[in-house]
Protein backbone atom coordinates (compact mmCIF):
# COMPACT_ATOMS: atom_id res chain seq x y z
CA UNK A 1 25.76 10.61 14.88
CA UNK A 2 24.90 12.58 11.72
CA UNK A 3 22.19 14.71 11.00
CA UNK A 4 20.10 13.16 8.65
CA UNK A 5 20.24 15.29 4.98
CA UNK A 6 17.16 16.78 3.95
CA UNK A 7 17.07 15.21 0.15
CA UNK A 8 17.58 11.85 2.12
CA UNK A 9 14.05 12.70 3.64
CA UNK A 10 12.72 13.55 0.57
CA UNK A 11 13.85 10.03 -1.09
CA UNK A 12 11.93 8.07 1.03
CA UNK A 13 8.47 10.41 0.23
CA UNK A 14 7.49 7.94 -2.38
CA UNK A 15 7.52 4.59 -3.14
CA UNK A 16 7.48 2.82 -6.42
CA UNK A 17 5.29 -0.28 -6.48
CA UNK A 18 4.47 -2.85 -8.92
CA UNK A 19 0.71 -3.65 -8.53
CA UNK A 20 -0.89 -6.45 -9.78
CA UNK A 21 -2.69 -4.93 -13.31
CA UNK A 22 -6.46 -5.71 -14.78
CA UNK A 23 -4.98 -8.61 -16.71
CA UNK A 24 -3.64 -11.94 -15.49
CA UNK A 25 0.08 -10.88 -16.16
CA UNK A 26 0.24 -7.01 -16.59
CA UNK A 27 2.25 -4.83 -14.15
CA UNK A 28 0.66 -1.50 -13.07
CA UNK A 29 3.59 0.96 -11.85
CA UNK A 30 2.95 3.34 -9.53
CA UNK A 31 3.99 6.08 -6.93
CA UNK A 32 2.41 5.82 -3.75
CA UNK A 33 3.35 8.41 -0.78
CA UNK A 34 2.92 8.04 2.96
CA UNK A 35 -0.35 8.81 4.46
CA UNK A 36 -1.19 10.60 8.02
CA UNK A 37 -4.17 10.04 9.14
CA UNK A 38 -3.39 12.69 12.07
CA UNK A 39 -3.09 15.33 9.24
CA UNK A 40 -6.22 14.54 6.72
CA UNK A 41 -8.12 14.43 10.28
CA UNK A 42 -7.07 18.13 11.20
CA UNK A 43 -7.22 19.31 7.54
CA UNK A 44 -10.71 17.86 7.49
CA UNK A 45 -9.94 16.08 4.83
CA UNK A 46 -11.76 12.60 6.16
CA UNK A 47 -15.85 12.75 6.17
CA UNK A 48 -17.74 12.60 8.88
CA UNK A 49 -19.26 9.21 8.08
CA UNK A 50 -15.88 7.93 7.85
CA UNK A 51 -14.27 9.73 10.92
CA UNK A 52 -15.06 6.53 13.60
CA UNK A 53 -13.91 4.14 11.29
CA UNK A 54 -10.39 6.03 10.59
CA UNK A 55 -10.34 6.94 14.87
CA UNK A 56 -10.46 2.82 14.98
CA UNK A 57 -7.89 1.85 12.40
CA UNK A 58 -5.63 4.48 13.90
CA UNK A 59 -6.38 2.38 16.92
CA UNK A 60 -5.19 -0.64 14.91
CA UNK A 61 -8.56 -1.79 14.59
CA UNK A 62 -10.34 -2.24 11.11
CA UNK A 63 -13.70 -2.62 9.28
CA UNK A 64 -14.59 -6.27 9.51
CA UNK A 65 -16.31 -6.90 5.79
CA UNK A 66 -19.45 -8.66 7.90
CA UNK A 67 -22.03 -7.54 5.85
CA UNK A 68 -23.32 -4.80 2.79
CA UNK A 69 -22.77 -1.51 5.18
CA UNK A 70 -19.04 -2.95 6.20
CA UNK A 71 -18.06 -3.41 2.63
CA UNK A 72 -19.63 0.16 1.62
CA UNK A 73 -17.44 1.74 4.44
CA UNK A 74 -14.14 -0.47 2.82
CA UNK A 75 -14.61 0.45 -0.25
CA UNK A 76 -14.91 4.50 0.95
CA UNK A 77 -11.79 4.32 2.66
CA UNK A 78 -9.89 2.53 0.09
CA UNK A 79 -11.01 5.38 -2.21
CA UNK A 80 -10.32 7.45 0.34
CA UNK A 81 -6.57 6.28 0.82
CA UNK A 82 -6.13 5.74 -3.34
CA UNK A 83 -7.14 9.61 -3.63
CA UNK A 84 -4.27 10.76 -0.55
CA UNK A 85 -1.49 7.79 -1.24
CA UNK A 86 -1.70 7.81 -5.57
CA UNK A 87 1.05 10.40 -6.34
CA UNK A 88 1.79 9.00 -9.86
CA UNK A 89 -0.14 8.80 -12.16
CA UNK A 90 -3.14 9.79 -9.72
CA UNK A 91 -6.21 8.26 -8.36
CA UNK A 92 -8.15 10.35 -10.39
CA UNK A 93 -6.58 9.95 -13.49
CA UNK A 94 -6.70 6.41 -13.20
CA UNK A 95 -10.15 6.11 -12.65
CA UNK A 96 -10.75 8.16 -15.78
CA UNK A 97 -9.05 6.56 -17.66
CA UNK A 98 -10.04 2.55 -16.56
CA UNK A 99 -10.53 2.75 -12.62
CA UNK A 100 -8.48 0.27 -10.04
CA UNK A 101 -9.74 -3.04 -9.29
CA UNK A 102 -10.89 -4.59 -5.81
CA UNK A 103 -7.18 -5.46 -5.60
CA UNK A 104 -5.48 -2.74 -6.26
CA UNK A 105 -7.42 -1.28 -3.89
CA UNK A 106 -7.06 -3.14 -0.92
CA UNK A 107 -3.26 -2.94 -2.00
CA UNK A 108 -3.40 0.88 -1.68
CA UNK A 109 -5.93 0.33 1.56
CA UNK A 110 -3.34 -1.73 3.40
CA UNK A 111 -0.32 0.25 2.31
CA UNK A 112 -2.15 3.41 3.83
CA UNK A 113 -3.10 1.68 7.12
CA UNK A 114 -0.06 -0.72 7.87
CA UNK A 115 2.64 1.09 6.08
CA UNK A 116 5.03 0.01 3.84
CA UNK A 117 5.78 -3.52 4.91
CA UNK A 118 2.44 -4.86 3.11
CA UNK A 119 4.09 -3.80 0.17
CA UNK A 120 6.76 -6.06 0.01
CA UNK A 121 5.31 -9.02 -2.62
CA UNK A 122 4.80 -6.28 -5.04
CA UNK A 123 7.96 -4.56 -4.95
CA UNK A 124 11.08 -5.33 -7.13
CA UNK A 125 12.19 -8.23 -7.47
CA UNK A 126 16.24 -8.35 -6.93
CA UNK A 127 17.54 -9.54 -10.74
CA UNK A 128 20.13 -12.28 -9.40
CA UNK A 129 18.28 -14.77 -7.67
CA UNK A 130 20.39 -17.80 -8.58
CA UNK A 131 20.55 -20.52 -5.40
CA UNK A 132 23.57 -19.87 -2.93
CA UNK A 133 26.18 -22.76 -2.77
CA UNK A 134 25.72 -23.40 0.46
CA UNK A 135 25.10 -26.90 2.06
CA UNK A 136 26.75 -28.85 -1.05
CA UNK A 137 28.86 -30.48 1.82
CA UNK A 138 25.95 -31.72 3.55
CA UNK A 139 25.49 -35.37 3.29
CA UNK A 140 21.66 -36.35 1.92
CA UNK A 141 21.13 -39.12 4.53
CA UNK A 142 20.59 -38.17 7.60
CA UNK A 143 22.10 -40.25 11.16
């Protein structure tokens, strides 16, 4: 087995996403980069009033948007995660310049939390999605 090559490691640091934008059919392209919660825990980079809520998602348990004090402690840790995933442009820069929406957001929020997978309906598209040619043998009525 081969040792795995350090720029191959550094590929997979980011990941370009297509978000949805703050119109009904603009794109917002960004770079988003892997989050450890481990790490902004020991760098104290997590506030206090957050800390339980980031020891449960690590957990694999989230907020539950129940009522006001929930969604306050949401929308902190999707700001939280924006600021720590956003590598390009950045979280702040974006907010000074129009600030994300709810979606976006929860976008970054769930990309931070559940990885990359989440991602998935707002990545690239592959250009050639004509239909395969299978089943044209396939009689319509069935027996």
């Amino acid at each position: 087995m081969a040792v795995t090559k350090i720029e191959e490691l550094k590929a997979k640091k980011y990941i370009e996403v297509d978000l949805p934008g703050w119109d009904g059919d603009d794109v917002f392209t960004c770079k988003l980069q892997r989050v450890n919660l481990l790490d902004l825990a020991s760098k104290g980079k997590i506030p206090n009033p957050l800390m339980g809520t980031v020891v449960q998602l690590f957990k694999g348990n989230g907020p539950v948007p129940e009522d006001e004090n929930s969604l306050k402690t949401i929308n902190e840790l999707s700001e939280l995660f924006c600021e720590v995933t956003m590598a390009e442009p950045t979280f702040k820069e974006v907010q000074e310049a129009i600030g994300l929406t709810d979606e976006q957001k929860i976008i970054i929020y769930n990309y931070a939390v559940k990885g990359a997978r989440v991602l998935e309906p707002f990545r690239k598209k592959p250009e050639n999605t004509k239909p395969s040619d299978n089943g044209k043998d396939v009689p319509e009525e069935t027996k």
